[in-house]
Protein backbone atom coordinates (compact mmCIF):
# COMPACT_ATOMS: atom_id res chain seq x y z
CA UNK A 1 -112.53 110.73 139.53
CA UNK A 2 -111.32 108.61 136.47
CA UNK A 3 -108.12 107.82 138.57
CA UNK A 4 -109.58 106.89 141.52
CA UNK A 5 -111.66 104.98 139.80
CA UNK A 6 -109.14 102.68 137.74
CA UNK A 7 -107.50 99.80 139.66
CA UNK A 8 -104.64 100.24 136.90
CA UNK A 9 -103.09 103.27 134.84
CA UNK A 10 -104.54 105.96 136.62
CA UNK A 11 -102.61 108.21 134.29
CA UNK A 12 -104.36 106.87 130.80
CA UNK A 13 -107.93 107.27 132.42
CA UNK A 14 -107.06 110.87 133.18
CA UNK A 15 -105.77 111.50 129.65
CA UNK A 16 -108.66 109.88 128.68
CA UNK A 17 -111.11 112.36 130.21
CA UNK A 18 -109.06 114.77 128.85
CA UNK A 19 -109.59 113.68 125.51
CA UNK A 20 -113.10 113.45 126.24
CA UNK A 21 -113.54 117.42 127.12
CA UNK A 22 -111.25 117.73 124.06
CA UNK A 23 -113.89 116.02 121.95
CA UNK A 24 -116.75 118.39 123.85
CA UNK A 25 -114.66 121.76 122.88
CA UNK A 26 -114.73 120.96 119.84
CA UNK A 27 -118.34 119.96 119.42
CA UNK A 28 -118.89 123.46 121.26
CA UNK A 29 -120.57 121.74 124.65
CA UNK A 30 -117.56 122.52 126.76
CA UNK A 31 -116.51 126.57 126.60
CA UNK A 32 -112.40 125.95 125.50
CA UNK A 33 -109.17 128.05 127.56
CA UNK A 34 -108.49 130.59 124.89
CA UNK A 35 -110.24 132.75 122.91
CA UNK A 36 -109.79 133.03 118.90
CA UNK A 37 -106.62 134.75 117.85
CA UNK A 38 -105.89 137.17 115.24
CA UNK A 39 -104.60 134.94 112.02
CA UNK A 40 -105.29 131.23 111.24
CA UNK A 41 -101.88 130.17 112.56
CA UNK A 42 -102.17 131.61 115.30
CA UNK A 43 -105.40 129.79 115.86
CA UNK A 44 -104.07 126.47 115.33
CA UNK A 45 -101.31 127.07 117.29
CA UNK A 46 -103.31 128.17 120.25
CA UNK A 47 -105.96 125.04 119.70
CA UNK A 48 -102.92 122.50 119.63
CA UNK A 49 -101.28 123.81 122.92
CA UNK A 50 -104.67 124.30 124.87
CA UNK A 51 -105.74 121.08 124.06
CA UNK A 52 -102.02 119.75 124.60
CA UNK A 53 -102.39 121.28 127.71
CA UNK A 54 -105.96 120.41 128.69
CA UNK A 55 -104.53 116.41 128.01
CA UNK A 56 -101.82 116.96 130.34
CA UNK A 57 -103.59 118.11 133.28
CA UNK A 58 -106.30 115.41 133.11
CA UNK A 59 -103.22 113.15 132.81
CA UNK A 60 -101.36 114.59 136.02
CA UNK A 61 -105.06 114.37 137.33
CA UNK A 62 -105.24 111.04 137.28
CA UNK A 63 -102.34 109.82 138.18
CA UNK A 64 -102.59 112.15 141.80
CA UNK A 65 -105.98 110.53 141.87
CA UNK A 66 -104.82 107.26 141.53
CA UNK A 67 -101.63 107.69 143.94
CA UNK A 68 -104.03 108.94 146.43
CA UNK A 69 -106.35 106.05 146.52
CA UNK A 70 -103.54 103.52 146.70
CA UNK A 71 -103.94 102.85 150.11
CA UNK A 72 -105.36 99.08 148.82
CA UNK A 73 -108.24 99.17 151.22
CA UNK A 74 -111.15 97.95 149.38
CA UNK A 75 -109.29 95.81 147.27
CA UNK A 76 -109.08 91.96 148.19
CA UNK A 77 -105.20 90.60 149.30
């Protein structure tokens, strides 16, 4: 939705609501991909490539988003 909506970078919005479900894991609104690990290094590691990963799909997200609605019909000429 964020890159459909943005006229330009399509691919920031989507990292952008990336970042923002990011933020709500870690508040504990939004349930995260992985479950706790055994160890605390473990842990982090898991954390930093799940959210890594959550940033990259909203990312690719956007950018398909915003590819799709390039057609330029609503926008003036």
């Amino acid at each position: 939705m964020a890159g459909k909506r943005a006229i330009r970078a399509p691919l920031y919005h989507g990292a952008l609501v990336g970042a923002g479900y990011v933020i709500a894991e870690a508040m504990g609104i939004a349930p995260g991909p992985l479950g706790p690990t055994d160890g605390a290094f473990a842990d982090t590691i898991a954390i930093f490539v799940s959210d890594l990963a959550l940033l990259a799909v909203g990312s690719a997200a956007g950018w398909l988003a915003g590819a799709s609605s390039s057609s330029g019909t609503d926008r003036a000429r």
